[in-house]
C-alpha atoms as a PDB file:
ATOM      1  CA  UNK A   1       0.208  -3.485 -33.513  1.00  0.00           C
ATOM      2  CA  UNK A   2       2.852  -1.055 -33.437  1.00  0.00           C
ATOM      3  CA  UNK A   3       0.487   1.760 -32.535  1.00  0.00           C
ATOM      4  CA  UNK A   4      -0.468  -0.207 -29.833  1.00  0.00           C
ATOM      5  CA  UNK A   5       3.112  -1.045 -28.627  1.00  0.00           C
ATOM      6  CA  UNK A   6       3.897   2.780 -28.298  1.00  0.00           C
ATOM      7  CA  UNK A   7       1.070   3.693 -26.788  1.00  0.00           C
ATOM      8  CA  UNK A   8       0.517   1.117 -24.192  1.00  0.00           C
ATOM      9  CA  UNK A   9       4.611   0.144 -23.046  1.00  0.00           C
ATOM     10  CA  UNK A  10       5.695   3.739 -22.294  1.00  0.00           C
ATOM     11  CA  UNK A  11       6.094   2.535 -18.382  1.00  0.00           C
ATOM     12  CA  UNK A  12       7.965  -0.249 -19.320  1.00  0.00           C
ATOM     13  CA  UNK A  13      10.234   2.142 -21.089  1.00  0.00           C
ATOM     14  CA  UNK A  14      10.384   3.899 -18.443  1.00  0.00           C
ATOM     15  CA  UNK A  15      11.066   1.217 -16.096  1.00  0.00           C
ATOM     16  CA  UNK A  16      13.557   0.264 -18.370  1.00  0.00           C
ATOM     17  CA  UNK A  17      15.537   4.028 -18.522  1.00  0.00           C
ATOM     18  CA  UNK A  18      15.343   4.042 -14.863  1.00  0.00           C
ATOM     19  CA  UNK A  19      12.998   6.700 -14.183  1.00  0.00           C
ATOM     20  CA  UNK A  20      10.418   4.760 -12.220  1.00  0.00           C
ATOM     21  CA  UNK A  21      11.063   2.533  -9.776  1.00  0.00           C
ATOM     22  CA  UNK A  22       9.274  -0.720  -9.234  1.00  0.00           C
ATOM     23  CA  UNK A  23       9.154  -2.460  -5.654  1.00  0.00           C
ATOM     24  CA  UNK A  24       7.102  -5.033  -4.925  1.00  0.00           C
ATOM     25  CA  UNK A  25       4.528  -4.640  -1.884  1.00  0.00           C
ATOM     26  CA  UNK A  26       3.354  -7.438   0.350  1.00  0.00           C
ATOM     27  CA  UNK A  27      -0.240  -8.264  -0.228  1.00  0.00           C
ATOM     28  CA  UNK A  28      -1.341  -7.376   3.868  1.00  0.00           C
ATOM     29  CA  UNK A  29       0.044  -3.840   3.004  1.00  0.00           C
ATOM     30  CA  UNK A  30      -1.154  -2.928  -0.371  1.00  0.00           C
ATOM     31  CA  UNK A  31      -3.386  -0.237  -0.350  1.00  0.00           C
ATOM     32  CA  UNK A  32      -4.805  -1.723  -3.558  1.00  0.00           C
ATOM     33  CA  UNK A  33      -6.746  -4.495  -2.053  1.00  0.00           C
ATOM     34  CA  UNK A  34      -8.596  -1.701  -0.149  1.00  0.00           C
ATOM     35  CA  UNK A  35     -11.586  -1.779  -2.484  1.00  0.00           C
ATOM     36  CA  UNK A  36     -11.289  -5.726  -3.486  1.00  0.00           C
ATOM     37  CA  UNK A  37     -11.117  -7.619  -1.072  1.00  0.00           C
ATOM     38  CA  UNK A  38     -12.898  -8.195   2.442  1.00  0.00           C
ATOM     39  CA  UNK A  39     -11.282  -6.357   5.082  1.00  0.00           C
ATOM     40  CA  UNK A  40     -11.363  -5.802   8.885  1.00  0.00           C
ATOM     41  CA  UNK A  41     -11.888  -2.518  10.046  1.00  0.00           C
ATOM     42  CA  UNK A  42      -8.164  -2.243  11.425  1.00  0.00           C
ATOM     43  CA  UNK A  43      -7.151  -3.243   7.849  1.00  0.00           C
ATOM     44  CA  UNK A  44      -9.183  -0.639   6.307  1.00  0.00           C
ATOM     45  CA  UNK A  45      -7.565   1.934   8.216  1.00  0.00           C
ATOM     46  CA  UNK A  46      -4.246   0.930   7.522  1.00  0.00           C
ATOM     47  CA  UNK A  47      -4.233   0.924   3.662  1.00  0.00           C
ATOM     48  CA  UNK A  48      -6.165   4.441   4.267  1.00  0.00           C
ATOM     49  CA  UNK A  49      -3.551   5.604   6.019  1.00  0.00           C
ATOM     50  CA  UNK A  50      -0.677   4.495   3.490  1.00  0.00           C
ATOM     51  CA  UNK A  51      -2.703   6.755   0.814  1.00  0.00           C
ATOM     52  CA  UNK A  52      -3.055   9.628   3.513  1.00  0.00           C
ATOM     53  CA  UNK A  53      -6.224   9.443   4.525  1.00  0.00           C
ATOM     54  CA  UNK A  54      -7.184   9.377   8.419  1.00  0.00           C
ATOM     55  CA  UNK A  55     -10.331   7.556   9.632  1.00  0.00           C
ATOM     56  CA  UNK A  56     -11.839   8.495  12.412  1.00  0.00           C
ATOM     57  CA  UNK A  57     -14.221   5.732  13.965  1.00  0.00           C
ATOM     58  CA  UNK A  58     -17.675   5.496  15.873  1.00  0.00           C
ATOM     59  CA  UNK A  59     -17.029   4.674  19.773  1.00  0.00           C
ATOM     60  CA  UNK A  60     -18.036   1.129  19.285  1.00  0.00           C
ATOM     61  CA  UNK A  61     -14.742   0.454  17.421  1.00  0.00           C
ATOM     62  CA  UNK A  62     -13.231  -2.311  19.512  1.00  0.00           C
ATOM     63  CA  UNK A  63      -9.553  -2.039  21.686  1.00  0.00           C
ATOM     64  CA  UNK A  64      -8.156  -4.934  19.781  1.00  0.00           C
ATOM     65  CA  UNK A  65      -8.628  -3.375  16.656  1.00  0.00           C
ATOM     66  CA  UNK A  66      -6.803  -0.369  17.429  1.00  0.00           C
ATOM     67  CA  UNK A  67      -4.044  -2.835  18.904  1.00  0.00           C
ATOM     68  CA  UNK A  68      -3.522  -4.515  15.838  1.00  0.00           C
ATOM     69  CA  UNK A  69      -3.240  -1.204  13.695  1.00  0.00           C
ATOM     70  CA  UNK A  70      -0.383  -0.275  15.400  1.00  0.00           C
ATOM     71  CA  UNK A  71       1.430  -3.311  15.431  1.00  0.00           C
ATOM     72  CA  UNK A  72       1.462  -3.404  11.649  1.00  0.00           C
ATOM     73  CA  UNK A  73       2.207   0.235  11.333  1.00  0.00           C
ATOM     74  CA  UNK A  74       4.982  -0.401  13.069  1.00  0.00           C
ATOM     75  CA  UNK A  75       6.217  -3.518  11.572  1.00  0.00           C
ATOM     76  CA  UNK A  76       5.807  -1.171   8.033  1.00  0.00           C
ATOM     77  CA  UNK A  77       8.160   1.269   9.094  1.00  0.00           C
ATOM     78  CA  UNK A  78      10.862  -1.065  10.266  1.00  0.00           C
ATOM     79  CA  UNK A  79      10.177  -2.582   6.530  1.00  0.00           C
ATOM     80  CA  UNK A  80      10.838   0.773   5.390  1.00  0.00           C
ATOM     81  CA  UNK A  81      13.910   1.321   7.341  1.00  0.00           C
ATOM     82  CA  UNK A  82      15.316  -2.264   6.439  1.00  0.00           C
ATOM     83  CA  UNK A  83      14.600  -1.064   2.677  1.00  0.00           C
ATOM     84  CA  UNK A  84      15.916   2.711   3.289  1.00  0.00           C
ATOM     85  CA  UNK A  85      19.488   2.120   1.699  1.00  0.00           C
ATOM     86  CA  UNK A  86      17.760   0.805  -1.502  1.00  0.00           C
END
């Protein structure tokens, strides 16, 4: 057990020293759930674009998709700004 211990807690050492930070993510903007879950195309996008990665559509993608992405782009980055002094 003790091998096991030291081998598998070493983030929640580090957790615990400080040197990684933990902050929880709201499930609607976790790139995680890009692979698990069923998602609209202007959800797809989004959790591409938190990892980096830009999408570029075929012309039948519709207007209210595109609408959508950038509302919750934007209502990420005033989440980040609210959380910016943290």
């Amino acid at each position: 057990m003790k091998h096991l211990e030291i081998r598998d807690l070493w983030l929640q050492r580090e957790v615990g020293l400080g040197r990684v930070v933990v902050h929880t993510v709201e499930g609607p903007r976790n790139p995680a759930d890009l692979m698990t879950k069923y998602l609209k195309r202007w959800e797809i996008e989004l959790r591409l674009g938190l990892l980096g990665i830009k999408v570029t559509w075929s012309p039948e993608c519709r207007e209210a998709d595109k609408s959508k992405l950038e509302e919750e782009i934007n209502e990420l980055g005033r989440c980040l700004l609210r959380r910016g002094g943290n």
